[in-house]
PDB file of N, CA and C in Angstrom:
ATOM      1  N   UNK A   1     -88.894  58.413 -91.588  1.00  0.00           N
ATOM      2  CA  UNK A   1     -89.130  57.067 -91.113  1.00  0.00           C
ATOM      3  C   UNK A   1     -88.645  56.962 -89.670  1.00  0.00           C
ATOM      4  N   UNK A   2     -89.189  55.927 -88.819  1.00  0.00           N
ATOM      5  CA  UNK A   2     -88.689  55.995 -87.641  1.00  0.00           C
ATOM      6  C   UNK A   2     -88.011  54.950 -87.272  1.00  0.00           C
ATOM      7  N   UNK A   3     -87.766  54.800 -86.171  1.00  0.00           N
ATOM      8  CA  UNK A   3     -85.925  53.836 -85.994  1.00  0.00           C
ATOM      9  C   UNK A   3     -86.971  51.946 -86.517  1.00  0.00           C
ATOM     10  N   UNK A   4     -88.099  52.452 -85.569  1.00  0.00           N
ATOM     11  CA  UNK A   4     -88.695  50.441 -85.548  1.00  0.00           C
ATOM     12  C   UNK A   4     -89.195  50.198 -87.167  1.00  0.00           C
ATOM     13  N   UNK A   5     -89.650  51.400 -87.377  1.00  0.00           N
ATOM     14  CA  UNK A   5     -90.125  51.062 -89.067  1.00  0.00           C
ATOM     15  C   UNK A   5     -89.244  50.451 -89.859  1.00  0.00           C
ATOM     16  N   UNK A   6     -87.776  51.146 -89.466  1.00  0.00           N
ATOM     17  CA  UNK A   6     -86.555  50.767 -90.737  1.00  0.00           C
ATOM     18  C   UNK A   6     -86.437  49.214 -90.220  1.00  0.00           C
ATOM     19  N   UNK A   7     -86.124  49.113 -88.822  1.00  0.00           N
ATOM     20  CA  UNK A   7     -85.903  47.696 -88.152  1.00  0.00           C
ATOM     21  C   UNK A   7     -86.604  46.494 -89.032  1.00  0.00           C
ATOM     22  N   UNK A   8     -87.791  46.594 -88.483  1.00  0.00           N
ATOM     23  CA  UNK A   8     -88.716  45.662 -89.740  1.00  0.00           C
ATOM     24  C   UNK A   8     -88.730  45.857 -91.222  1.00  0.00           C
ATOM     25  N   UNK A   9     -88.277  47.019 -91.690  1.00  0.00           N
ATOM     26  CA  UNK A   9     -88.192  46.853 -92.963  1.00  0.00           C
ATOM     27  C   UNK A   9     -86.923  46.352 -93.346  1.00  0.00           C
ATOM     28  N   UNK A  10     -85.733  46.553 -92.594  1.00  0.00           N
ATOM     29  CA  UNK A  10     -84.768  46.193 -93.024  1.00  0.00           C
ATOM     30  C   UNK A  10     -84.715  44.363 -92.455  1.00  0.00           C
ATOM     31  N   UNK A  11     -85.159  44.320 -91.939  1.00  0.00           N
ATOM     32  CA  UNK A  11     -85.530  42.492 -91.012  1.00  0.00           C
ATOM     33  C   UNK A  11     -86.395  42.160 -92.395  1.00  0.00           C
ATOM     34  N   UNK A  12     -87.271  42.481 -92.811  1.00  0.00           N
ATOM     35  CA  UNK A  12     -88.016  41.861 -93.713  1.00  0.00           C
ATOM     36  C   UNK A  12     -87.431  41.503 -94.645  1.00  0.00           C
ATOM     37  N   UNK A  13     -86.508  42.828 -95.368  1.00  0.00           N
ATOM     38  CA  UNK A  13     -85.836  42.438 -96.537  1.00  0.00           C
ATOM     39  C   UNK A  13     -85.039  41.644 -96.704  1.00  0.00           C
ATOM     40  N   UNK A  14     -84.358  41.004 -95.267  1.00  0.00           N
ATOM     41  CA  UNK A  14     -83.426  40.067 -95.093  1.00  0.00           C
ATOM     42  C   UNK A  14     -83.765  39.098 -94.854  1.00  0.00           C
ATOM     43  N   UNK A  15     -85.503  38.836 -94.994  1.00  0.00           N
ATOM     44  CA  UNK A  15     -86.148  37.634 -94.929  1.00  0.00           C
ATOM     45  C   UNK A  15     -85.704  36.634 -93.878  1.00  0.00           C
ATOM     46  N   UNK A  16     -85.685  37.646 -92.347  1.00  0.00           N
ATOM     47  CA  UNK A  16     -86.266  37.421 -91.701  1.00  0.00           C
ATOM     48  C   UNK A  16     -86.773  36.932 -90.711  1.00  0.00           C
ATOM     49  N   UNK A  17     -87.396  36.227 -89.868  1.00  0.00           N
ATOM     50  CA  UNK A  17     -88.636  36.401 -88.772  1.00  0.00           C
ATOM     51  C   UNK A  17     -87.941  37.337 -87.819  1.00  0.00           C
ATOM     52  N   UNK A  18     -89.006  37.856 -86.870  1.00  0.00           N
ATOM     53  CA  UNK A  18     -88.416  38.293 -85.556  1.00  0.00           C
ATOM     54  C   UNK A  18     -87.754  37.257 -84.566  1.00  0.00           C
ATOM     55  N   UNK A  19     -88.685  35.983 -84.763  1.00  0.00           N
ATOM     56  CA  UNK A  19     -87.682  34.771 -83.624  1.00  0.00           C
ATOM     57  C   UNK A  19     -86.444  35.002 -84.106  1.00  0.00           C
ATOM     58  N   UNK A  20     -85.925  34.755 -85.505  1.00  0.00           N
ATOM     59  CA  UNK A  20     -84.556  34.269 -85.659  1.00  0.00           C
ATOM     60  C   UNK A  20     -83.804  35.667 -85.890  1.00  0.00           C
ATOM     61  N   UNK A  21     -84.385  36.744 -86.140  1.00  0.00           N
ATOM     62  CA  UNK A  21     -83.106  37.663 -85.835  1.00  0.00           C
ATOM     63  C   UNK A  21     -83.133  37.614 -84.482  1.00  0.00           C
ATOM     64  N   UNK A  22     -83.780  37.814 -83.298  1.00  0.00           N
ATOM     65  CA  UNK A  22     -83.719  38.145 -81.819  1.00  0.00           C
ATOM     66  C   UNK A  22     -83.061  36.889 -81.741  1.00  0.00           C
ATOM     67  N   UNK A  23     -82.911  35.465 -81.686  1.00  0.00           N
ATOM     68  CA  UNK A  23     -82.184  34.733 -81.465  1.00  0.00           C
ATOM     69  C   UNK A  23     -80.747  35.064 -81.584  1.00  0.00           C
ATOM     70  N   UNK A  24     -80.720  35.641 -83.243  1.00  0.00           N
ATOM     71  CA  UNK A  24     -79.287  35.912 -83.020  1.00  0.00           C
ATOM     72  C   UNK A  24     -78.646  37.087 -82.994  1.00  0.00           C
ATOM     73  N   UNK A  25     -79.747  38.039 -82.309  1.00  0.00           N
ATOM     74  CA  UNK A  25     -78.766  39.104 -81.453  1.00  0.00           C
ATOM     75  C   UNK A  25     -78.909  38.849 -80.111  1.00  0.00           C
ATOM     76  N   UNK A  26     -79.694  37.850 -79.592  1.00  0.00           N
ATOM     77  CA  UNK A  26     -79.566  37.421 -77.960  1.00  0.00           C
ATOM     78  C   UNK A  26     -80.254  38.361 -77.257  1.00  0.00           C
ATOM     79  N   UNK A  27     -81.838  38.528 -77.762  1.00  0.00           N
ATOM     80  CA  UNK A  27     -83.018  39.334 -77.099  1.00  0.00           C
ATOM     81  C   UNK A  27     -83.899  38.282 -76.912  1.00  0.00           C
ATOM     82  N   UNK A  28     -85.001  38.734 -76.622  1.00  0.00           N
ATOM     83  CA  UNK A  28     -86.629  38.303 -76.653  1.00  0.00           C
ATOM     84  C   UNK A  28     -87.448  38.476 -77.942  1.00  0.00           C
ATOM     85  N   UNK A  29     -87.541  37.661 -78.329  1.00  0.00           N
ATOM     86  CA  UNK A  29     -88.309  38.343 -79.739  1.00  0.00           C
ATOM     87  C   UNK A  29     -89.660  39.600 -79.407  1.00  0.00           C
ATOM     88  N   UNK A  30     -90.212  39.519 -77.932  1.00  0.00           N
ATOM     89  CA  UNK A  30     -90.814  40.240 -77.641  1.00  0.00           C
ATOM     90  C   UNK A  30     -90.230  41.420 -77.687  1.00  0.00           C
ATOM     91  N   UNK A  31     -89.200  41.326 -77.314  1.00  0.00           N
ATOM     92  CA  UNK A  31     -88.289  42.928 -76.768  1.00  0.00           C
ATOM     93  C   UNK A  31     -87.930  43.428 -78.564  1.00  0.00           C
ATOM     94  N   UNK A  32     -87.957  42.413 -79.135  1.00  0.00           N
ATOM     95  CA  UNK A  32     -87.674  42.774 -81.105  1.00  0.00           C
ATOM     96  C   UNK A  32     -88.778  43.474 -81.339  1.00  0.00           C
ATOM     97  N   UNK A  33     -90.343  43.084 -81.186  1.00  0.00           N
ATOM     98  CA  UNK A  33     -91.619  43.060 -81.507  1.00  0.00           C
ATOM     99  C   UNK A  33     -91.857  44.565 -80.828  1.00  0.00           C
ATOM    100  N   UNK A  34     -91.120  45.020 -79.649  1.00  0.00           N
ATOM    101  CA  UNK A  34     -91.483  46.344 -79.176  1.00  0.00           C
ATOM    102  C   UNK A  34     -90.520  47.144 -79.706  1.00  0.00           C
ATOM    103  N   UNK A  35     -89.101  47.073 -80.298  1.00  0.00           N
ATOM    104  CA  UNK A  35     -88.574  48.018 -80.906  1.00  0.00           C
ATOM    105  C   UNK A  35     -88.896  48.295 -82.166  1.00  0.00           C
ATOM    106  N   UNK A  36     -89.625  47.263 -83.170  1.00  0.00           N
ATOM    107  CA  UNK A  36     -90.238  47.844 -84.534  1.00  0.00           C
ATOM    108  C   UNK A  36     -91.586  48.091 -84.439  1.00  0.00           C
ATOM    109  N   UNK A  37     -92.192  48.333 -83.438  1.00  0.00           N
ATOM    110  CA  UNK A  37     -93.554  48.703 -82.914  1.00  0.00           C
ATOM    111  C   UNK A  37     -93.803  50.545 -82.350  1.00  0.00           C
ATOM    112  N   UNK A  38     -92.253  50.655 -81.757  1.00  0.00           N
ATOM    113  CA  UNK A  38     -91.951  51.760 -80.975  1.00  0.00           C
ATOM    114  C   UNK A  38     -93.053  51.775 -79.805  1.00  0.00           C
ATOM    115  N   UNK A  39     -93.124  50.377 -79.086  1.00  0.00           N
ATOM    116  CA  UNK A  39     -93.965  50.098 -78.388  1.00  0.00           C
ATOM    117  C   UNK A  39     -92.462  50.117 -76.636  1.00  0.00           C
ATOM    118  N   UNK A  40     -91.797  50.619 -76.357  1.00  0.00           N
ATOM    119  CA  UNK A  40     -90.819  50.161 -75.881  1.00  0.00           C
ATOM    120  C   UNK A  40     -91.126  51.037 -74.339  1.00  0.00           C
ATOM    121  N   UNK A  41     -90.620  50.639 -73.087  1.00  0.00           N
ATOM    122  CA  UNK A  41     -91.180  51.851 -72.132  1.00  0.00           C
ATOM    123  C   UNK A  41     -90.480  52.799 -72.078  1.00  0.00           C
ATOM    124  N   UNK A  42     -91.062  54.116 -71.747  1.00  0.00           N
ATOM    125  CA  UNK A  42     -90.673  55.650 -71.629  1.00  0.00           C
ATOM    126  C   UNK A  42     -89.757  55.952 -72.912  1.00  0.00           C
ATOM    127  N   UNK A  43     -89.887  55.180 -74.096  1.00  0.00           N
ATOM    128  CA  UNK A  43     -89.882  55.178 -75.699  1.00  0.00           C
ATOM    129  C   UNK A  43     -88.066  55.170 -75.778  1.00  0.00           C
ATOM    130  N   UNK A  44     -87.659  54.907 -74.669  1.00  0.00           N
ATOM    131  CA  UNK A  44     -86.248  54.892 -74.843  1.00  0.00           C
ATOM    132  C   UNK A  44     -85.925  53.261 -76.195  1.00  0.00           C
ATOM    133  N   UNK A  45     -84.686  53.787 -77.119  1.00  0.00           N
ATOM    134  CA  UNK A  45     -84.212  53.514 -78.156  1.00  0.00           C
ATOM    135  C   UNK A  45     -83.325  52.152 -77.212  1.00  0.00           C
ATOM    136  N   UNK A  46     -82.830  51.069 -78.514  1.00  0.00           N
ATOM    137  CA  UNK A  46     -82.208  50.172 -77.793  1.00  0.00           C
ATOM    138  C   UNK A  46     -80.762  51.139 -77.664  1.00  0.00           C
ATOM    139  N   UNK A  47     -79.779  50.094 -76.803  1.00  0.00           N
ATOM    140  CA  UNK A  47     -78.659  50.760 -76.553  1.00  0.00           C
ATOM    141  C   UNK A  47     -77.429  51.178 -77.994  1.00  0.00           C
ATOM    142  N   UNK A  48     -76.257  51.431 -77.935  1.00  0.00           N
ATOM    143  CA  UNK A  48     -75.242  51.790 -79.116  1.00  0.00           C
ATOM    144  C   UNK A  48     -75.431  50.517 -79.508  1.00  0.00           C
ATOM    145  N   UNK A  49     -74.596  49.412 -78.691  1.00  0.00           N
ATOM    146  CA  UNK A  49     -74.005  48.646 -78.595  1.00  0.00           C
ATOM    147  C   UNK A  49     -75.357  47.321 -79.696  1.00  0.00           C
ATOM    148  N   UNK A  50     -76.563  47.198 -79.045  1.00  0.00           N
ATOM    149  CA  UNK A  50     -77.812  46.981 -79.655  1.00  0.00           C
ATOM    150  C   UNK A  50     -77.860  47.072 -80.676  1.00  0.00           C
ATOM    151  N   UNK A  51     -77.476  49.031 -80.994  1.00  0.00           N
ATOM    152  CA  UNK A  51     -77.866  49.257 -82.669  1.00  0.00           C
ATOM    153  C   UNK A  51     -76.689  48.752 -83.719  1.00  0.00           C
ATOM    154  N   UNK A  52     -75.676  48.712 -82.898  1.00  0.00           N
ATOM    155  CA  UNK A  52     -74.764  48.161 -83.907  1.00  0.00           C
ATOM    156  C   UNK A  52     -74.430  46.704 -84.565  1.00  0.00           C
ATOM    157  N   UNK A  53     -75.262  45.914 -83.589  1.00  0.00           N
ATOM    158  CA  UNK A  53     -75.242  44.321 -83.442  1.00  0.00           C
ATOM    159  C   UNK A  53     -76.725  44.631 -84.569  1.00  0.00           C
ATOM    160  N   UNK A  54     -77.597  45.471 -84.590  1.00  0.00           N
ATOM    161  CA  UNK A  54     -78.809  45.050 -85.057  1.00  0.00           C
ATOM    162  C   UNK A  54     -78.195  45.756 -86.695  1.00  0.00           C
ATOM    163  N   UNK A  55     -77.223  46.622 -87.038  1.00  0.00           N
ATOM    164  CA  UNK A  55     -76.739  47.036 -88.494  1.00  0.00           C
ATOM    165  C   UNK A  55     -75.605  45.991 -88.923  1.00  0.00           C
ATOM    166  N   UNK A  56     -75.647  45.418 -87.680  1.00  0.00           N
ATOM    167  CA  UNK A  56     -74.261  44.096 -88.477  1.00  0.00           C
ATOM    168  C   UNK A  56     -75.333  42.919 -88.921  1.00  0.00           C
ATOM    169  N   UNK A  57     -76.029  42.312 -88.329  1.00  0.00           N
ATOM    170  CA  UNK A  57     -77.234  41.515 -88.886  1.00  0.00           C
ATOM    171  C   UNK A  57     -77.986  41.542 -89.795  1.00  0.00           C
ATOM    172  N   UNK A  58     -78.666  42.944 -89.844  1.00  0.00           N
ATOM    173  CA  UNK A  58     -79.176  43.140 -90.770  1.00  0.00           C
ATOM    174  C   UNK A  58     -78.760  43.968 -92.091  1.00  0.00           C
ATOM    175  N   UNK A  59     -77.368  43.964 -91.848  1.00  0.00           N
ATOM    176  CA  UNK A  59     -76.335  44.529 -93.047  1.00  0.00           C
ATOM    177  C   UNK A  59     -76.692  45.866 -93.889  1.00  0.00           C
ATOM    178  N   UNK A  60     -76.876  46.982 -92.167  1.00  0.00           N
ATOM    179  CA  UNK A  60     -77.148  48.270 -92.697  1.00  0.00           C
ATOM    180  C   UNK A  60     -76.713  48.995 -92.000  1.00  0.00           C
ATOM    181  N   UNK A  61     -76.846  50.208 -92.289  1.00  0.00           N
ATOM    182  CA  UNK A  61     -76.053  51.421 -92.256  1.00  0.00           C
ATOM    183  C   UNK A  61     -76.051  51.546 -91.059  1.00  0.00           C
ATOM    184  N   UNK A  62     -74.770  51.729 -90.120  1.00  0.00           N
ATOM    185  CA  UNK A  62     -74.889  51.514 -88.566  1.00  0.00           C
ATOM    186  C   UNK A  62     -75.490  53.404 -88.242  1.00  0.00           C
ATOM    187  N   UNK A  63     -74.749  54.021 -88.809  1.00  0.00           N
ATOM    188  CA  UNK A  63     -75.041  55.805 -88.951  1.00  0.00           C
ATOM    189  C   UNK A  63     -76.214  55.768 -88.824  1.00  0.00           C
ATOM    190  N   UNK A  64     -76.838  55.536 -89.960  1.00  0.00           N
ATOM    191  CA  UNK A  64     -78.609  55.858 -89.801  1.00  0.00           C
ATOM    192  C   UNK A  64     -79.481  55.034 -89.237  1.00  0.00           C
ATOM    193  N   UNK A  65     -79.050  54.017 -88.848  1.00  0.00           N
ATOM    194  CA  UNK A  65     -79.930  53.440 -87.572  1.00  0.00           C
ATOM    195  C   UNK A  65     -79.637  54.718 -86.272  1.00  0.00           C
ATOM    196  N   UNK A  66     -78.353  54.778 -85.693  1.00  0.00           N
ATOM    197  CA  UNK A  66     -78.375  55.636 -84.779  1.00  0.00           C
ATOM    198  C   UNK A  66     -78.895  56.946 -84.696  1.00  0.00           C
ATOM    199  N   UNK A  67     -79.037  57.043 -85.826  1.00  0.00           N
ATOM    200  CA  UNK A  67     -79.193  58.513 -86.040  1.00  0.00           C
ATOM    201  C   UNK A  67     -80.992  58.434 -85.675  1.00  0.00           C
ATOM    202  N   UNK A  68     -81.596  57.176 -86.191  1.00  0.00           N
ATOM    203  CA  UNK A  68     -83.071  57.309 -86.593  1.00  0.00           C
ATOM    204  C   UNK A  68     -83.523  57.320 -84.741  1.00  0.00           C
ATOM    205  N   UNK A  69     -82.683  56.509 -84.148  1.00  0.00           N
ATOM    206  CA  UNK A  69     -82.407  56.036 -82.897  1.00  0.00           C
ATOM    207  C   UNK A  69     -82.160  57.404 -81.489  1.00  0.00           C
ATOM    208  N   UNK A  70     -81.846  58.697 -82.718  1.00  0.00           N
ATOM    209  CA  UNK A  70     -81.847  59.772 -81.830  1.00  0.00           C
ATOM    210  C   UNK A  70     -80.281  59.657 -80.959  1.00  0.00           C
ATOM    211  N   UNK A  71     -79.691  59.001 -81.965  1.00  0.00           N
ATOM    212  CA  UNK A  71     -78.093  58.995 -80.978  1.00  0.00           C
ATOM    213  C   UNK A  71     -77.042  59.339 -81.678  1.00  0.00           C
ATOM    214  N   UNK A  72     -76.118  60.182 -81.357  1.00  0.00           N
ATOM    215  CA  UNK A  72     -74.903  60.620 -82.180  1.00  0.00           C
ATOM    216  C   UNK A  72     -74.301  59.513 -82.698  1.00  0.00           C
ATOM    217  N   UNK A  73     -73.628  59.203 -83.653  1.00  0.00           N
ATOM    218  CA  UNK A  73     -72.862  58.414 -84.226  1.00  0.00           C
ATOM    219  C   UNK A  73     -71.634  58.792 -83.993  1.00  0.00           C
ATOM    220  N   UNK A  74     -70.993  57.865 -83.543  1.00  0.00           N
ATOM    221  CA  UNK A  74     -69.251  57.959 -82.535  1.00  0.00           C
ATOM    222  C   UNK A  74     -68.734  58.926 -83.680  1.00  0.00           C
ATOM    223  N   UNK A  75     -68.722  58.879 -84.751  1.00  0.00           N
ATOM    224  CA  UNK A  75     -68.067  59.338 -85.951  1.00  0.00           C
ATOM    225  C   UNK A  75     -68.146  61.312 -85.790  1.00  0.00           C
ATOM    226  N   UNK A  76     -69.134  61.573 -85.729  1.00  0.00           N
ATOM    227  CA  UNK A  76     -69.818  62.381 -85.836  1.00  0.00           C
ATOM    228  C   UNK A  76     -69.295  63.166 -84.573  1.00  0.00           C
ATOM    229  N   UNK A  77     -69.899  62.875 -83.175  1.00  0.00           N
ATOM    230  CA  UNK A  77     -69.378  62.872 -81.788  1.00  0.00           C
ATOM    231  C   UNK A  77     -67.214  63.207 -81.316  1.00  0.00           C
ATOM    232  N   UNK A  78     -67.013  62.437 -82.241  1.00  0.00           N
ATOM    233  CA  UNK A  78     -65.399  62.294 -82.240  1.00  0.00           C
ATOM    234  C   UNK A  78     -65.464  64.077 -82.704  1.00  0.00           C
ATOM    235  N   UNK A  79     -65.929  64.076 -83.744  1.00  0.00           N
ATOM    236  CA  UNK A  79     -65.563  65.275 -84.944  1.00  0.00           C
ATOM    237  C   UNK A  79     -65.761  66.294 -83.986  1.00  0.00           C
ATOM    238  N   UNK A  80     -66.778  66.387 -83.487  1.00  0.00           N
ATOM    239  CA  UNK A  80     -67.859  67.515 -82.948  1.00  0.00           C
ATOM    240  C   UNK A  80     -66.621  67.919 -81.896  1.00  0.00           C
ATOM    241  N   UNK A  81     -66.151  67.209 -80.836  1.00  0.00           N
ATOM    242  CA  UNK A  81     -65.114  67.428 -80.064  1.00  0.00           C
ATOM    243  C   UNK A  81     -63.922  67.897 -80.681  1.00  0.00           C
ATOM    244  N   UNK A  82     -63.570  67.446 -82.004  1.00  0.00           N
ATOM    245  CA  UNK A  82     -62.557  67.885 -81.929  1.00  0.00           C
ATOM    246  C   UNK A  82     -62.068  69.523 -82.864  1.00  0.00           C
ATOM    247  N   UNK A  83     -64.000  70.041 -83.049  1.00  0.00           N
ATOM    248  CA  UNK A  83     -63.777  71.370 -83.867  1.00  0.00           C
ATOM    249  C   UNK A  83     -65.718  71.946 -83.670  1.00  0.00           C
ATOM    250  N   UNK A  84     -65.824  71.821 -82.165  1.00  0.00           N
ATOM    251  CA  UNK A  84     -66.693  72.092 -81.594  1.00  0.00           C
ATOM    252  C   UNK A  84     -67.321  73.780 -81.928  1.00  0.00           C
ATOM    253  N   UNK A  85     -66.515  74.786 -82.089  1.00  0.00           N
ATOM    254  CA  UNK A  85     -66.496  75.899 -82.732  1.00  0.00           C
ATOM    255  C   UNK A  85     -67.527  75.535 -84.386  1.00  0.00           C
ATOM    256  N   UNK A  86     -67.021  74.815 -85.667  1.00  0.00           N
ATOM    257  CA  UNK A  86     -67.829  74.871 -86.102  1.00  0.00           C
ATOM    258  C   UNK A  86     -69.277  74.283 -86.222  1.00  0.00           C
ATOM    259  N   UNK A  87     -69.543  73.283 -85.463  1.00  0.00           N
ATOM    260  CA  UNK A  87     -70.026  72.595 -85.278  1.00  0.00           C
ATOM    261  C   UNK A  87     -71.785  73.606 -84.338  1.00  0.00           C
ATOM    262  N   UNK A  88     -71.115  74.339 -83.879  1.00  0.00           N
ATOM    263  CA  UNK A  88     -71.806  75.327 -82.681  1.00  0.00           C
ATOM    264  C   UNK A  88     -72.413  76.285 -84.107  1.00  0.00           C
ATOM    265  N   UNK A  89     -71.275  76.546 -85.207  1.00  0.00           N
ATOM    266  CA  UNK A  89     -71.950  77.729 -85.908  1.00  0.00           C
ATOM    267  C   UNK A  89     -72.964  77.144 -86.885  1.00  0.00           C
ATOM    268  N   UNK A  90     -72.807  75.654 -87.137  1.00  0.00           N
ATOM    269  CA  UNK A  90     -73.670  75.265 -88.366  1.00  0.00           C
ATOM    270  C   UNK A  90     -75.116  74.872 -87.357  1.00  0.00           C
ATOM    271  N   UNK A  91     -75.192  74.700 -86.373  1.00  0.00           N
ATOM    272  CA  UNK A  91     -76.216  74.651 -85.852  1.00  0.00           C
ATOM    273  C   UNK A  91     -77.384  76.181 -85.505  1.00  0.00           C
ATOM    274  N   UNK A  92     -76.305  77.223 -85.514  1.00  0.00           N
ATOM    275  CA  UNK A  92     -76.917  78.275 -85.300  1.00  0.00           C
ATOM    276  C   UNK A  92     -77.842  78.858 -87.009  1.00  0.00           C
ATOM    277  N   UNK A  93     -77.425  78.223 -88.111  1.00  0.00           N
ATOM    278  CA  UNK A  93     -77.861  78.295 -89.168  1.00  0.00           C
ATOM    279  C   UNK A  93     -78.794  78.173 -89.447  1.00  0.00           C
ATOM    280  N   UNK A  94     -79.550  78.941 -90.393  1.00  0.00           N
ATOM    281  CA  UNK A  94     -81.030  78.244 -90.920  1.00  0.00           C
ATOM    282  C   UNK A  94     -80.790  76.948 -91.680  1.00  0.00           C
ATOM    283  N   UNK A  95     -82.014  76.862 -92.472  1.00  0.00           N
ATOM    284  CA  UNK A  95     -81.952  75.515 -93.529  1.00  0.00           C
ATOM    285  C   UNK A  95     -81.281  76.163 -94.868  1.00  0.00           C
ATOM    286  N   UNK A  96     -81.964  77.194 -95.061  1.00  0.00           N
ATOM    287  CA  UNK A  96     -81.418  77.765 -96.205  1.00  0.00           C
ATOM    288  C   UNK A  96     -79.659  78.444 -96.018  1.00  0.00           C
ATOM    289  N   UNK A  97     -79.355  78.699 -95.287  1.00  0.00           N
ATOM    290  CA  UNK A  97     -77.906  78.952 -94.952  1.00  0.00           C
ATOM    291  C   UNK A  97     -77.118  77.804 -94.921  1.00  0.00           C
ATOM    292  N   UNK A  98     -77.640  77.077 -94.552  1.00  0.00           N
ATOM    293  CA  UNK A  98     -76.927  75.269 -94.776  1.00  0.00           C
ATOM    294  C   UNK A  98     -76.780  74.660 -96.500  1.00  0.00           C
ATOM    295  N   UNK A  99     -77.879  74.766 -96.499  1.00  0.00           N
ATOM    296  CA  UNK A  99     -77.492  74.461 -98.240  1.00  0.00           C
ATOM    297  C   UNK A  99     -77.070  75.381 -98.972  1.00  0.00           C
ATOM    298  N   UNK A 100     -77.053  76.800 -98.533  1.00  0.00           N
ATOM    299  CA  UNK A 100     -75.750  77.295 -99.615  1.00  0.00           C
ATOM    300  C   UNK A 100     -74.501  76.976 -99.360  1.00  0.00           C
ATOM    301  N   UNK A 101     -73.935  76.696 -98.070  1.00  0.00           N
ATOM    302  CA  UNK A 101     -73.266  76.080 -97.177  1.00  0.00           C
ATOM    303  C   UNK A 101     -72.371  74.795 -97.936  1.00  0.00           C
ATOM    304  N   UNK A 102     -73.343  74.027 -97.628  1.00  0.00           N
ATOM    305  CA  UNK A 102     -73.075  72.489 -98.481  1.00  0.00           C
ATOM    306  C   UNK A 102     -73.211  72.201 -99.794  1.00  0.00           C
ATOM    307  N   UNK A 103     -73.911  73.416-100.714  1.00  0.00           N
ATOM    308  CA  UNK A 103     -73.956  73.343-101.918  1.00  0.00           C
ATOM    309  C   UNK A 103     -74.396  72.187-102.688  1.00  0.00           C
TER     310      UNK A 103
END
């Protein structure tokens, strides 16, 4: 799924409109209408700060918005710095080396 798909699906399920969530994250409902469109220019994602105001509203997972969003999650980012070594080797992994991995 992609970041605007979940947006509107998760906006829908919370019943909703684009006016009144963009009202109350303090956008354009237009600028709402181009992030669940993935209509946005040079396809850049809204900002952290954006996605996190848009998972507190719509009372979802701040992780996988960012993630869908193509952006590290601080969580994740913190870790990576602070044991960058494995982090370097699980990337060098296949798929199948990962799930014996993670079991």
């Amino acid at each position: 799924m992609r970041f605007g798909e979940r947006i509107r699906e998760l906006r829908n399920s919370a019943g909703l409109s684009q006016k009144v969530l963009s009202e109350r994250l303090g956008i354009g409902d237009a600028y709402l209408s181009k992030i669940e469109n993935q209509h946005l220019d040079f396809g850049d994602y809204p900002s952290e700060k954006m996605i996190q105001k848009l998972a507190i509203e719509l009372e979802a997972d701040e992780d996988e918005l960012m993630i869908l969003a193509e952006k590290v999650p601080e969580k994740v980012r913190k870790r990576f710095l602070e044991r960058p070594d494995v982090f370097l080797k699980l990337v060098g992994m296949s798929d199948e080396e990962l799930d014996k991995t993670i079991g």
